[in-house]
Protein backbone atom coordinates (compact mmCIF):
# COMPACT_ATOMS: atom_id res chain seq x y z
CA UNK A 1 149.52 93.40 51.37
CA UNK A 2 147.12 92.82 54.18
CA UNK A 3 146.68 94.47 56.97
CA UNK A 4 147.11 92.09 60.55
CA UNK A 5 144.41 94.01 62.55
CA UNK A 6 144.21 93.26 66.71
CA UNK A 7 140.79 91.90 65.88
CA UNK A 8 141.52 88.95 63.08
CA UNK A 9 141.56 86.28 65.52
CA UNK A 10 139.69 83.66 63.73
CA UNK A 11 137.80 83.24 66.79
CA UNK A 12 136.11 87.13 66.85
CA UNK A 13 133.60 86.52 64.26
CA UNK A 14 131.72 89.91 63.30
CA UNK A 15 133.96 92.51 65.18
CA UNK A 16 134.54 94.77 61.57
CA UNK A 17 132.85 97.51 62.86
CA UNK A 18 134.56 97.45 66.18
CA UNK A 19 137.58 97.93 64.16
CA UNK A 20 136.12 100.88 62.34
CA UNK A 21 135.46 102.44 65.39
CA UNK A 22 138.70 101.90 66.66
CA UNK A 23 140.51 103.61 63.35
CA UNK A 24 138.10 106.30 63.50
CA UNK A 25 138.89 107.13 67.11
CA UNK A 26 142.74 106.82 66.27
CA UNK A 27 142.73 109.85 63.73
CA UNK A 28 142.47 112.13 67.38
CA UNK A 29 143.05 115.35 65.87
CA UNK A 30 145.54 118.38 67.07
CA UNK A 31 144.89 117.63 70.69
CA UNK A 32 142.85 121.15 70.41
CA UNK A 33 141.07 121.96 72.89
CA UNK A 34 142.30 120.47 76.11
CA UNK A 35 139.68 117.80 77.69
CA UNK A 36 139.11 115.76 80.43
CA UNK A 37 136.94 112.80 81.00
CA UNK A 38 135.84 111.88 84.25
CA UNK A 39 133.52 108.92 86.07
CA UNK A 40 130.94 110.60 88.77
CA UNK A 41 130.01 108.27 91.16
CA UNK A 42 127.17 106.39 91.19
CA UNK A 43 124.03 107.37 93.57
CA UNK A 44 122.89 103.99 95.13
CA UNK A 45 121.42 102.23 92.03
CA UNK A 46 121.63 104.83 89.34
CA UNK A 47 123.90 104.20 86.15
CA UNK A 48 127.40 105.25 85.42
CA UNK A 49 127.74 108.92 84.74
CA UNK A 50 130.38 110.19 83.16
CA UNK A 51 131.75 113.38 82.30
CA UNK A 52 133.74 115.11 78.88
CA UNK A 53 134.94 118.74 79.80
CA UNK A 54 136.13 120.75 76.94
CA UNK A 55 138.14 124.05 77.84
CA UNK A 56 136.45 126.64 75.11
CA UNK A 57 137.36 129.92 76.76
CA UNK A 58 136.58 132.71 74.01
CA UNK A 59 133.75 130.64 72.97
CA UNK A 60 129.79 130.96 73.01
CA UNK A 61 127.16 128.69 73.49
CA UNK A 62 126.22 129.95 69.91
CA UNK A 63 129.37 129.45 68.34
CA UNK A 64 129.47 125.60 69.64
CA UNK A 65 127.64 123.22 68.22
CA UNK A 66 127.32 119.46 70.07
CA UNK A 67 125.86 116.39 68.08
CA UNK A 68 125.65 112.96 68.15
CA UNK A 69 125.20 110.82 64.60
CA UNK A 70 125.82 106.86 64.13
CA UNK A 71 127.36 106.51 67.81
CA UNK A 72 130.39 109.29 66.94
CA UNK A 73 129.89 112.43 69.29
CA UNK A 74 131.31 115.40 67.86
CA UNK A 75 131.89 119.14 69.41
CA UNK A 76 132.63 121.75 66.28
CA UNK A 77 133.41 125.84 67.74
CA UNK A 78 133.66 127.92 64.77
CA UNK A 79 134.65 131.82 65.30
CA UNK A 80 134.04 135.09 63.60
CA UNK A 81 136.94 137.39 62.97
CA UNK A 82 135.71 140.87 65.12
CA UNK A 83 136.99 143.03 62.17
CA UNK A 84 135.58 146.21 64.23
CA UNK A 85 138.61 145.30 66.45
CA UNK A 86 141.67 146.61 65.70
CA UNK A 87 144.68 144.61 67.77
CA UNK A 88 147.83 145.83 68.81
CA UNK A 89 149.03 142.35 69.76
CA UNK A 90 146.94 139.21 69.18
CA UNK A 91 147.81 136.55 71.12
CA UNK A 92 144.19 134.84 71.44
CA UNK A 93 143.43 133.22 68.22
CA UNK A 94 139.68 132.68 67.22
CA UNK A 95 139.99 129.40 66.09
CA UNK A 96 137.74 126.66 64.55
CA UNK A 97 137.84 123.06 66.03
CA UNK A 98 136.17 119.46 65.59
CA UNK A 99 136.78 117.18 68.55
CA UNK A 100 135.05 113.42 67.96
CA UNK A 101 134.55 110.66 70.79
CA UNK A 102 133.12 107.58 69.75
CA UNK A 103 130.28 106.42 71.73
CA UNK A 104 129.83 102.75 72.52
CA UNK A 105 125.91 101.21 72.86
CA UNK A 106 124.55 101.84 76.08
CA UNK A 107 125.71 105.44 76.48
CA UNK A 108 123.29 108.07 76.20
CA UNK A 109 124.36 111.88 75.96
CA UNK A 110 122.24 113.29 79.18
CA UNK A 111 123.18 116.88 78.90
CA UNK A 112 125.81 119.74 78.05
CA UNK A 113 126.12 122.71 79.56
CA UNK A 114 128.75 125.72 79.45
CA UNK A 115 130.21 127.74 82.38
CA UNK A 116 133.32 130.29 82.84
CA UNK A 117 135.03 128.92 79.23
CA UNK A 118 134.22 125.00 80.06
CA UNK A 119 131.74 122.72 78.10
CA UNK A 120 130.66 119.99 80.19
CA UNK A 121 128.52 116.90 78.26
CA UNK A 122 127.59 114.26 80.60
CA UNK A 123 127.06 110.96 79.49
CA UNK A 124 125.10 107.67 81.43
CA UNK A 125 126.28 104.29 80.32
CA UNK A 126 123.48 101.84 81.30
CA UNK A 127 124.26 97.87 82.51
CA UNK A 128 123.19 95.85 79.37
CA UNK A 129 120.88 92.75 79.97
CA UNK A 130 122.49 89.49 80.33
CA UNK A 131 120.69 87.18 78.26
CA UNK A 132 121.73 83.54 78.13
CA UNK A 133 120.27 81.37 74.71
CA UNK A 134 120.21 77.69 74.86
CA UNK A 135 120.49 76.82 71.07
CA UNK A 136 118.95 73.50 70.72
CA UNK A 137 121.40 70.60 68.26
CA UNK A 138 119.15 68.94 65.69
CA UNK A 139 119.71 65.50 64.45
CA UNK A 140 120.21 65.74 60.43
CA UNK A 141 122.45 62.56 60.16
CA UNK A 142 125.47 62.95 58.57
CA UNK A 143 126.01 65.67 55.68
CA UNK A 144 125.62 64.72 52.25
CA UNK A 145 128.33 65.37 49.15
CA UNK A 146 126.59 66.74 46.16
CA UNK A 147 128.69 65.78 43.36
């Protein structure tokens, strides 16, 4: 059985990978860590920033690792076990984590930085040209039947 996608409208010719994107995005993860994503506003003509915020409190700038591969951004924090440490209670978990965003075309990944346990990546989404094509009709005659 085939699967009815939002995308199959006979009139959305070439949108596959859209709907790639759109599965890959689904699979989320364990909603670990906590983000936010904010829009900064604009500064007379500059582009649309925007802002991911990650809360990694525990982590270091060493143990978080930020890259960006075929338009998928992903944030990985792995931790070390401290066995020198011996707890009474443990209530703080080191943890590892993988937290993707897809990125659509036009977004560039400006920065990240990380301050008091948050991991701030800031991303500028640039206006695309408008470019209008007049595709000129030739005059073939009516199509032939090969038999």
């Amino acid at each position: 059985m085939t699967r009815m996608s939002t995308l199959s409208s006979p009139l959305l010719l070439g949108f596959e990978e859209i709907e790639r994107l759109i599965d890959r995005a689904a699979k989320g993860g364990d909603g670990y860590p906590p983000y936010n994503i904010e829009r900064i506003a604009k500064d007379g003509g500059a582009a649309e920033l925007l802002r991911i915020t990650l809360a990694v409190a525990g982590f270091t700038q060493d143990e978080l690792e930020v890259t960006l591969e075929d338009r998928q951004l992903t944030i990985r924090g792995k931790q070390q076990d401290d066995k020198s440490r011996d707890y009474l209670y443990r209530g703080i978990a080191s943890r590892q984590f993988t937290r993707t965003f897809v990125i659509a075309d036009g977004i560039e990944v400006k920065s990240a930085n990380l301050s008091n346990g948050l991991l701030s990546i800031d991303l500028q989404r640039f206006e695309p040209e408008r470019l209008v094509k007049r595709i000129e009709i030739g005059a073939s005659g009516p199509a032939k039947s090969q038999t």
